[in-house]
Protein backbone atom coordinates (compact mmCIF):
# COMPACT_ATOMS: atom_id res chain seq x y z
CA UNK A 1 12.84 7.53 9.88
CA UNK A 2 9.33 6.36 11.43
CA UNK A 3 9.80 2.48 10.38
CA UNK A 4 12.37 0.44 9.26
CA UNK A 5 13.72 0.93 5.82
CA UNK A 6 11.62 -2.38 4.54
CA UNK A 7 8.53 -1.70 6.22
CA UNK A 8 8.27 2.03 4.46
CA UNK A 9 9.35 0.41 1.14
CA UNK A 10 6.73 -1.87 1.87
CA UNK A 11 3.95 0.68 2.72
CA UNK A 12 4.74 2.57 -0.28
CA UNK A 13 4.13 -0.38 -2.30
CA UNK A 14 1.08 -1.29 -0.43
CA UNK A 15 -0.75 2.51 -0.96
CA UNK A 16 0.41 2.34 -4.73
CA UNK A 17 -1.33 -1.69 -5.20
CA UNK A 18 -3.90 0.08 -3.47
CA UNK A 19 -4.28 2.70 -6.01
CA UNK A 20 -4.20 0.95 -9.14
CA UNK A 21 -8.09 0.34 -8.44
CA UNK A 22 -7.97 3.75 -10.73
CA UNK A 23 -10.10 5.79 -7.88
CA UNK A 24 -9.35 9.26 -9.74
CA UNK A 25 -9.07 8.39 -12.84
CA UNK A 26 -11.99 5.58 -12.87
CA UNK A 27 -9.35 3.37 -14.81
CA UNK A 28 -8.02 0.09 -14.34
CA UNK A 29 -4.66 1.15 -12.87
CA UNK A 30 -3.20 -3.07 -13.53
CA UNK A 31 -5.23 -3.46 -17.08
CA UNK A 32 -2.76 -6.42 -18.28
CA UNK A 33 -0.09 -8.26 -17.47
CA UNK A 34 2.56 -5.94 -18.86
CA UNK A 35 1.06 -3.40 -16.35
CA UNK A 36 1.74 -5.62 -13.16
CA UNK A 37 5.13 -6.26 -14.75
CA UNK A 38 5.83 -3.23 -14.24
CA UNK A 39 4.18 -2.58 -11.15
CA UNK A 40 6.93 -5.25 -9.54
CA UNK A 41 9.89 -3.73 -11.24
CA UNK A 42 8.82 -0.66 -10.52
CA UNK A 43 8.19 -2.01 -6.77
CA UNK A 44 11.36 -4.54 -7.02
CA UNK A 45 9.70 -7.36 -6.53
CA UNK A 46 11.61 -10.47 -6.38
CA UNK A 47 10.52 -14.22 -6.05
CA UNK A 48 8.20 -16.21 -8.87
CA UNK A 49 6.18 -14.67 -11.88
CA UNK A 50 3.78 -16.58 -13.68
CA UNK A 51 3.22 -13.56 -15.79
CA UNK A 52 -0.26 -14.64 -16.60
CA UNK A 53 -3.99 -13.52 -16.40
CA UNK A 54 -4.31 -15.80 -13.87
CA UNK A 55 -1.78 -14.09 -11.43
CA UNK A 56 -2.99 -10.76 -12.95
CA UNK A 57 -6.49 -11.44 -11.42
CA UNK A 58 -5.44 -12.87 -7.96
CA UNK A 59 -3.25 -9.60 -7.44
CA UNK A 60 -6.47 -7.57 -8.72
CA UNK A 61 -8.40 -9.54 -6.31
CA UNK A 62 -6.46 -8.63 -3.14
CA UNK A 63 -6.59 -4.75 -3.79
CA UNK A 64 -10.06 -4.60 -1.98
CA UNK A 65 -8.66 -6.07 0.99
CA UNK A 66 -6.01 -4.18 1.05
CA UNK A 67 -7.82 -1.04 0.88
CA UNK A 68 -10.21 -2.15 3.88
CA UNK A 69 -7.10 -1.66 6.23
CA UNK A 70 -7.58 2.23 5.45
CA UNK A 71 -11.29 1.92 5.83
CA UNK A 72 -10.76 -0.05 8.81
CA UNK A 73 -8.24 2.41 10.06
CA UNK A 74 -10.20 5.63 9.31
CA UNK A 75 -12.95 4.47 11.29
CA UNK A 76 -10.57 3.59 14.25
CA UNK A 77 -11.53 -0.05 13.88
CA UNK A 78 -7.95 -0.96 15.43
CA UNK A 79 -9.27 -4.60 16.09
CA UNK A 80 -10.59 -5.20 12.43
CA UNK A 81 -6.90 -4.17 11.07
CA UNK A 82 -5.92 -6.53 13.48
CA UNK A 83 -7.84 -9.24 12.47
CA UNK A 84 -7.50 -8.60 8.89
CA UNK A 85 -4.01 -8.49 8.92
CA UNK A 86 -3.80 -11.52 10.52
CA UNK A 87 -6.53 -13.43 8.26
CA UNK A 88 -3.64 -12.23 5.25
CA UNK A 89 -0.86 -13.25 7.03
CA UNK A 90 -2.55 -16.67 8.34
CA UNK A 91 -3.84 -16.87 5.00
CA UNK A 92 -0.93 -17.75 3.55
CA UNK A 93 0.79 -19.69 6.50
CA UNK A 94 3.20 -16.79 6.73
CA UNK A 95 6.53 -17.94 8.66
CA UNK A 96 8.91 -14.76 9.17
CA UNK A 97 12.47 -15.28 8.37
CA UNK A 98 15.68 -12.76 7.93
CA UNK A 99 16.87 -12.78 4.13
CA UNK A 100 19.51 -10.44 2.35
CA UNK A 101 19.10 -10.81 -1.31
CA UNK A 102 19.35 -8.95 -4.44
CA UNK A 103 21.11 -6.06 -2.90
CA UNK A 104 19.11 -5.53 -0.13
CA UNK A 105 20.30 -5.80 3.15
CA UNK A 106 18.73 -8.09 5.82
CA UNK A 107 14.92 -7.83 6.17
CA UNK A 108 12.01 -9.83 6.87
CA UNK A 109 10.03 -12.20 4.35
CA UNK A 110 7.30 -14.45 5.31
CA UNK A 111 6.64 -16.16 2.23
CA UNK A 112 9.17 -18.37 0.12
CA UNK A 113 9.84 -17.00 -3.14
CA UNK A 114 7.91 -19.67 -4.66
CA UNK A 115 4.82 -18.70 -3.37
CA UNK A 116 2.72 -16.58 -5.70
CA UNK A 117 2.67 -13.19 -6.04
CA UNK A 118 -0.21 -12.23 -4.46
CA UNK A 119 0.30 -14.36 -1.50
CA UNK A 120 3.55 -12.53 -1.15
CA UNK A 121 2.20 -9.23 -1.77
CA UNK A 122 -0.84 -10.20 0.58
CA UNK A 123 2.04 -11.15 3.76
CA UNK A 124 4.13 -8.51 3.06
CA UNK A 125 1.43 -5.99 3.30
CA UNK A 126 -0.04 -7.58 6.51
CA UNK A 127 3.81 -7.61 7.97
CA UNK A 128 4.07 -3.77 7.03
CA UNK A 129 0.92 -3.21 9.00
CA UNK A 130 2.09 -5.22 11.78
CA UNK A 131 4.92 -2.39 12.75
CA UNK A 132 1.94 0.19 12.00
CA UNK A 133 -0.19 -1.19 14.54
CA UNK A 134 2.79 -1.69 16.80
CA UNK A 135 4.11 1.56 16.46
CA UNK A 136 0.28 2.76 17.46
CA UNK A 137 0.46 4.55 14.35
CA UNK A 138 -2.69 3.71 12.76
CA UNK A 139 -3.48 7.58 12.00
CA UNK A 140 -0.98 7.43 9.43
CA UNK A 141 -3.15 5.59 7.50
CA UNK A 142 -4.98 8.36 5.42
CA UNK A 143 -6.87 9.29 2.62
CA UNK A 144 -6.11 12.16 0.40
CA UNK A 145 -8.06 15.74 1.39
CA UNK A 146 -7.86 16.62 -2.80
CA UNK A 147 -11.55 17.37 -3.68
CA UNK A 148 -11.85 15.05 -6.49
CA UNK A 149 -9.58 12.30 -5.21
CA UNK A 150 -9.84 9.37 -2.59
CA UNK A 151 -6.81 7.81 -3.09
CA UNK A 152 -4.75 6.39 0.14
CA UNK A 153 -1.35 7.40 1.71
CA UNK A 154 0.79 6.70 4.35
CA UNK A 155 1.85 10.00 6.18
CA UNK A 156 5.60 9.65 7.00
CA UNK A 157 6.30 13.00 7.95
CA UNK A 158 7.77 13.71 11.37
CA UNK A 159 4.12 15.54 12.57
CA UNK A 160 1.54 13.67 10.83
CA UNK A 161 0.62 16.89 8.39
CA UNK A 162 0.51 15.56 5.26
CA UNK A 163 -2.95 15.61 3.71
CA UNK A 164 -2.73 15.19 -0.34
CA UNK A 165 -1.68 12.11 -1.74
CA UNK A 166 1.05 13.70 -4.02
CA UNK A 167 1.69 16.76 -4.80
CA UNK A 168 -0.48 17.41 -7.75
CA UNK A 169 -3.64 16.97 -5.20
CA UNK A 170 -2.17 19.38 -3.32
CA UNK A 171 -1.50 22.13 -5.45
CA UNK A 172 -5.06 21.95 -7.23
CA UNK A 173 -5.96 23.01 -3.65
CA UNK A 174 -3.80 25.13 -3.28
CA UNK A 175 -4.73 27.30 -6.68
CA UNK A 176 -8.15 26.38 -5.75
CA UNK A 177 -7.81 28.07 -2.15
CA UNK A 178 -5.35 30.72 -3.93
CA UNK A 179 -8.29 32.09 -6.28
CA UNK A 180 -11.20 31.48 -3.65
CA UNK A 181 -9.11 34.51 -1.56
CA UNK A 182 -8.72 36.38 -5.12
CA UNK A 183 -12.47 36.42 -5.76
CA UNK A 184 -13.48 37.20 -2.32
């Protein structure tokens, strides 16, 4: 294990908030409210839920940001990660604290559990980054090599290899590559 247990749950999270912004598919990957519903149970998030537009919007809203730590990272802008992730964290007067709760064993929040969502989301992202940049592991942050896809990933394997985002990206390029060699 690269991180800590959180901090990978966390990153996972983070790449898949980052991919609802639909760019494969060109869709809306949060279109309503039901959609980020799932999203947190899917994600378990815990603390408040307005479960309204408003709150739909405000977690729609921080996507872009989010997705500037990749573009940030890709161009080996280590200082603009840096100062984004602490313009999220600041942003929401983030205080780290050790909580065990809802099964989980003790971890970091830096947000109460009243705060809204995407403040949360916002400070837990930034806090995931945090061990990133710490770690000097900013190359992890990638974007898939599928032809048609620009999605983001973290790569958590042992020597940095990965390249598709999942495994569907990868095997279109692999059948791709496969009857390239066939025709040739």
């Amino acid at each position: 294990m690269l991180f800590a247990d959180d901090t990978e749950r966390e990153l996972v999270a983070l790449v898949a908030m980052v991919n609802t912004l639909g760019h494969v598919s060109g869709e809306e990957g949060l279109p309503d409210v039901a959609a980020l519903d799932a999203f947190c149970a899917e994600h378990r998030w815990s603390g408040r839920r307005d479960h309204d537009r408003a709150e739909l919007d405000a977690v729609r809203a921080l996507r872009p940001r989010l997705l500037a730590l990749w573009d940030l990272a890709l161009a080996g802008d280590d200082e603009g990660v840096v100062d984004l992730v602490n313009a999220l964290l600041s942003g929401a007067r983030a205080l780290p604290q050790l909580v065990r709760h809802d099964g989980w064993d003790w971890h970091l929040h830096a947000t109460p559990s009243d705060a809204p969502l995407d403040q949360r989301m916002a400070v837990e992202a930034g806090m995931a980054v945090v061990d990133v940049v710490r770690r000097g592991e900013l190359g992890r942050l990638k974007r898939c090599a599928g032809e048609d896809c620009t999605d983001v990933f973290v790569d958590l394997s042992k020597n940095r290899s990965r390249r598709f985002c999942d495994g569907s990206c990868g095997n279109r390029a692999a059948v791709a590559a496969y009857r390239a060699r066939r025709r040739g």
